[in-house]
Protein backbone atom coordinates (compact mmCIF):
# COMPACT_ATOMS: atom_id res chain seq x y z
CA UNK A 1 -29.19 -7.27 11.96
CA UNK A 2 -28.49 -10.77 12.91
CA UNK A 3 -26.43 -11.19 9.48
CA UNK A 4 -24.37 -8.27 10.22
CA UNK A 5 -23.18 -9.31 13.84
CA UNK A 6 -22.46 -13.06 12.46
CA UNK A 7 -20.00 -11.56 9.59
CA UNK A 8 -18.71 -8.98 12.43
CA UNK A 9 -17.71 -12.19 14.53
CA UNK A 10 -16.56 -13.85 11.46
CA UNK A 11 -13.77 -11.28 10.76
CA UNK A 12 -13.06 -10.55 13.86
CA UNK A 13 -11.93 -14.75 14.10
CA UNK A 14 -10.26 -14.40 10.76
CA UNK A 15 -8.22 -11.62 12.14
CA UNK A 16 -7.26 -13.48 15.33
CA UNK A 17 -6.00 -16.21 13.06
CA UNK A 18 -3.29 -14.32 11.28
CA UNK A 19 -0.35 -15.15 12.62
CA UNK A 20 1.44 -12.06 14.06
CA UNK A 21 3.85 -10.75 16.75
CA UNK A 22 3.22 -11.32 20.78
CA UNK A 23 0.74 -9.50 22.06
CA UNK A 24 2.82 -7.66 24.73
CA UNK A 25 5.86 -6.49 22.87
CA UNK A 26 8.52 -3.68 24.20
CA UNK A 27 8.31 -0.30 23.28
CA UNK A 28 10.57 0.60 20.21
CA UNK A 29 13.76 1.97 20.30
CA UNK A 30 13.74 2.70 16.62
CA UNK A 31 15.79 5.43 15.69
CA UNK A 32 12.93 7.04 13.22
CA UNK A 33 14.60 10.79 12.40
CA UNK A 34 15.72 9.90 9.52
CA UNK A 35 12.15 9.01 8.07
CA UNK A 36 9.80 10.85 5.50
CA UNK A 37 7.06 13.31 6.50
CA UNK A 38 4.28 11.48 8.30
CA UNK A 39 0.60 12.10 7.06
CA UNK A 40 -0.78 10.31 10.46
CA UNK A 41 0.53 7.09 12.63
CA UNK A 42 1.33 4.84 9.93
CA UNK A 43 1.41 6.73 6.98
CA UNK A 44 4.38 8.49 4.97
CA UNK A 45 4.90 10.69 1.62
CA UNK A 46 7.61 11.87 -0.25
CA UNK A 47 5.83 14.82 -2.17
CA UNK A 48 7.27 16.43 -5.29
CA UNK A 49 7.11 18.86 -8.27
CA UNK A 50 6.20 15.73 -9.96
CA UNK A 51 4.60 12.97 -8.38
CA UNK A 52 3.19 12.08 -4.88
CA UNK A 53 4.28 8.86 -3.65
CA UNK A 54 2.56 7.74 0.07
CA UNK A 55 2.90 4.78 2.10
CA UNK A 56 0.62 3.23 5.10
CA UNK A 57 2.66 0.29 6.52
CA UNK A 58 -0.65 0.26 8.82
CA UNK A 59 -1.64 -3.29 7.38
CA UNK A 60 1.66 -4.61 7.52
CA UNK A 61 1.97 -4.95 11.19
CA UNK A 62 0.62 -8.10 12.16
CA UNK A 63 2.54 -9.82 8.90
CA UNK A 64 5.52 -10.46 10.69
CA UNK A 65 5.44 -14.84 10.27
CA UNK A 66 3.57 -14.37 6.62
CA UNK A 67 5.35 -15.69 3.62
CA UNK A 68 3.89 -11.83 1.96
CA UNK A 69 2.83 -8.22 3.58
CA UNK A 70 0.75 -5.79 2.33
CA UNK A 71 1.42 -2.28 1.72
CA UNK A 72 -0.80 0.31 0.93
CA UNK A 73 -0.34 3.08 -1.71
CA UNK A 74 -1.00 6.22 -3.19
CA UNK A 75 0.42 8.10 -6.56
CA UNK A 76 -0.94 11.14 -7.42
CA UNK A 77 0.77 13.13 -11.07
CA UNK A 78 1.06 16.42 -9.90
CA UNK A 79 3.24 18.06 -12.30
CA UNK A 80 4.20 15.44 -15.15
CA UNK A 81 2.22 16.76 -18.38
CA UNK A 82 1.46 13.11 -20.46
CA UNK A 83 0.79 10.36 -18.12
CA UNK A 84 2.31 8.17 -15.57
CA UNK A 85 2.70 4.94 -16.50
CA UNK A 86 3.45 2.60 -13.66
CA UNK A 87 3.40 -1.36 -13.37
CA UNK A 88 4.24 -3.38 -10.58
CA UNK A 89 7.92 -4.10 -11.56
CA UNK A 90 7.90 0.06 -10.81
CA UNK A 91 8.29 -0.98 -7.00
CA UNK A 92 11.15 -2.03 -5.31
CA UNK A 93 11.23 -2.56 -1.64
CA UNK A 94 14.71 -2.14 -0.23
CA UNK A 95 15.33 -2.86 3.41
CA UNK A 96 17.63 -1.32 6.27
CA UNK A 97 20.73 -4.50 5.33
CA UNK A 98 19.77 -3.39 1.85
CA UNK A 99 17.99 -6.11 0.29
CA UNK A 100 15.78 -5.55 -2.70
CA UNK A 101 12.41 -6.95 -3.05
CA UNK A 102 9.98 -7.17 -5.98
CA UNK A 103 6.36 -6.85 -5.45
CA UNK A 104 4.49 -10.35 -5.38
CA UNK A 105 2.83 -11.38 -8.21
CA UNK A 106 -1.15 -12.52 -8.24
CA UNK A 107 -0.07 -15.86 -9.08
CA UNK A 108 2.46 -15.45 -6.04
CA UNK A 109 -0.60 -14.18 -3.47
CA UNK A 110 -3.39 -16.57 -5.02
CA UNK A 111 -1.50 -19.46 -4.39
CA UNK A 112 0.72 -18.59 -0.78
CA UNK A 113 -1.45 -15.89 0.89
CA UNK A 114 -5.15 -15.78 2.36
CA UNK A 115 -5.32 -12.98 4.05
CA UNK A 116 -6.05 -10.39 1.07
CA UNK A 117 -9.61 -9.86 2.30
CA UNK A 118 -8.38 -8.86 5.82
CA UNK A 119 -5.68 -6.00 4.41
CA UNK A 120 -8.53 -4.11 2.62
CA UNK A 121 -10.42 -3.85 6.17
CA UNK A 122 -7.23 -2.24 7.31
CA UNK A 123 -7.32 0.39 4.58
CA UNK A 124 -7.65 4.28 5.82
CA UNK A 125 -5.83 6.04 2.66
CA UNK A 126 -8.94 7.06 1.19
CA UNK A 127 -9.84 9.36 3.76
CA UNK A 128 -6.11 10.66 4.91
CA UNK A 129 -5.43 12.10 1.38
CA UNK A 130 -8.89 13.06 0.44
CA UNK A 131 -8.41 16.66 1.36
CA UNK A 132 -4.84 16.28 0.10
CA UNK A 133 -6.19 15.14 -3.34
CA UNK A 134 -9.97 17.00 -3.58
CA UNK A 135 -9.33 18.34 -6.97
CA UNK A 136 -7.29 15.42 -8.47
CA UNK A 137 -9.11 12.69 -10.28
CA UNK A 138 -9.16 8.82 -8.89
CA UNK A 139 -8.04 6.19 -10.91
CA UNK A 140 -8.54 2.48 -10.60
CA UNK A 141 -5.49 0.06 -9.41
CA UNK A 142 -5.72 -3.14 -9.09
CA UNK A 143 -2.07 -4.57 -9.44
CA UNK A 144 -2.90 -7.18 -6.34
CA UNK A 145 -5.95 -9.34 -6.34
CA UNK A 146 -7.62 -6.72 -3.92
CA UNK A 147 -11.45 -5.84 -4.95
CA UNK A 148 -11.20 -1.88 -5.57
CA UNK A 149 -13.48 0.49 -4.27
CA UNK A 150 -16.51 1.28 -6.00
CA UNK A 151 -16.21 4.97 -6.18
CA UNK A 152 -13.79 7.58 -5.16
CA UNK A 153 -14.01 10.62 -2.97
CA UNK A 154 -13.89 13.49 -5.06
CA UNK A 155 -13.74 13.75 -8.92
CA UNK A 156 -14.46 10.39 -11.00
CA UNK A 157 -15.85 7.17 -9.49
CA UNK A 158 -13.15 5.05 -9.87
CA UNK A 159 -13.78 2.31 -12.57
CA UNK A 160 -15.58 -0.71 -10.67
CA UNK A 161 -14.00 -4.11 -11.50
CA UNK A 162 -14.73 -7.69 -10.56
CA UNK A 163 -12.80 -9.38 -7.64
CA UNK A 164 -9.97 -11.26 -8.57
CA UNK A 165 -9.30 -9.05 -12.07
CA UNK A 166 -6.04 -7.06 -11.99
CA UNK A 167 -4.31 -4.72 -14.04
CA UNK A 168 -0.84 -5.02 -15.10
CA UNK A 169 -0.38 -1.53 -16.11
CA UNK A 170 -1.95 2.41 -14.71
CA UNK A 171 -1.57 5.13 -16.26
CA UNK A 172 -1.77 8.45 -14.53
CA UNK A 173 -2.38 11.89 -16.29
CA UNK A 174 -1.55 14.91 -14.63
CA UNK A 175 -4.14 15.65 -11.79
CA UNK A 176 -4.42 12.17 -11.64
CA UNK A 177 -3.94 9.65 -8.66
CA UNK A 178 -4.84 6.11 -7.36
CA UNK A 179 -4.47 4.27 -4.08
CA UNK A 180 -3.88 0.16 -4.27
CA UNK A 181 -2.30 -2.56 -2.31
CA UNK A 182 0.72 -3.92 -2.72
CA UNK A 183 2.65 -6.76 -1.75
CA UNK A 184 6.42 -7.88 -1.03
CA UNK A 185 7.95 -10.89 0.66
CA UNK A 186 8.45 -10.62 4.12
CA UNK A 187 12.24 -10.17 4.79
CA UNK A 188 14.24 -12.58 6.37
CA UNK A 189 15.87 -10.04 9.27
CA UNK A 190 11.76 -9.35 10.21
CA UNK A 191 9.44 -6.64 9.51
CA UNK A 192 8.13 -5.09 13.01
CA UNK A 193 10.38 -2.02 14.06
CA UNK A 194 12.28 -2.34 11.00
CA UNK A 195 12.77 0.77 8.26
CA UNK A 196 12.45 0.51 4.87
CA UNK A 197 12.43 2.31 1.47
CA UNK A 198 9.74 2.26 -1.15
CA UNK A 199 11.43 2.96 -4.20
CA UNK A 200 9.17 3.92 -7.72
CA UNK A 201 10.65 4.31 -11.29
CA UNK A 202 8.70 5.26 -14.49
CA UNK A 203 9.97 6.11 -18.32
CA UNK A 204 8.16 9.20 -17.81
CA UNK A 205 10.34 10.19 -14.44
CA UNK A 206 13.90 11.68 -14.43
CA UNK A 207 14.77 9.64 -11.63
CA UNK A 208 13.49 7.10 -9.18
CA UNK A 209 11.10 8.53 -6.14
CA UNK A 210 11.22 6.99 -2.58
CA UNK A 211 9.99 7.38 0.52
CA UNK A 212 11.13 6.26 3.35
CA UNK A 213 8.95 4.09 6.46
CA UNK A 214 8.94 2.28 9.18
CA UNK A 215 6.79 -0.53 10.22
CA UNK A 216 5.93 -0.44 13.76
């Protein structure tokens, strides 16, 4: 018992330490009409014949004065008969000026970022798109240095891997999905009450799929 208060304190420190936005802020003026279908507060999908794509800036929020910020994912094949095949350069992050932005490599997050372990406590996904997904099958992802959950809810435990071990490449079938982290630098015009678009290509996809967010 004693053990599990001291690591409660612990990350509750940790958390306090990452540097963030005022505590007090305004209310947003954010214009968010324009945005995709919300699954819950932070979370958005842009849902297809073909693929799923779903977005939960919830993590991203107290970024705003890190060199990186997380974004958590989910792709689920719906309709695509072979498989998905998706890497990180399958991600582009384009902002409201219309920047572009790669995801960060592990190399990129190992070396400038420390606060990995503190996005995965901020992960909900699993649960918001369980019903969603109940018949699908979950597939491991690790494209950031993120430790992946042991098992999935509903059809196949997804594959457990080692901390630190990523993939490079994830291949979907149909009926297939997977949720992951991923990361992009933080842009230069800021990241709170800004709106973005999370752009995903694949070989295998006639065009490009986005959806579009808001971090707030």
């Amino acid at each position: 018992m004693q053990g599990r208060i001291s690591l409660a304190l612990a990350a509750m420190a940790v958390l306090l330490a990452v540097p963030s936005c005022a505590t007090h802020k305004s209310p947003s003026t954010l214009d968010t009409s324009d945005l995709d279908k919300k699954l819950s507060t932070f979370v958005f999908m842009e849902e297809g014949k073909l693929v799923s794509l779903i977005v939960d800036a919830r993590a991203a929020r107290i970024h705003e004065k890190s060199p990186y910020f997380p974004l958590e994912i989910c792709v689920a094949n719906r309709g695509l008969a072979g498989d998905l095949t998706l890497t990180r350069e399958s991600f582009i992050l384009i902002d409201q000026d219309g920047n572009r932005y790669h995801v960060a490599s592990p190399r990129d997050l190992t070396e400038s970022y420390q606060y990995i372990d503190i996005d995965r406590q901020q992960a909900e996904l699993e649960g918001i798109v369980y019903g969603r997904f109940v018949n699908f099958t979950r597939y491991a992802a690790t494209f950031s240095p993120t430790p992946p959950p042991e098992a999935s809810l509903g059809g196949a435990a997804a594959l457990p891997r080692p901390p630190g071990v990523v993939q490079d490449r994830v291949s979907l079938p149909k009926w297939g999905y997977m949720i992951d982290f991923v990361y992009f630098p933080v842009p230069r015009s800021g990241l709170l009450d800004r709106k973005f678009e999370l752009h995903m290509e694949a070989t295998e996809l006639p065009d490009p799929v986005f959806v579009k967010f808001a971090v707030q």
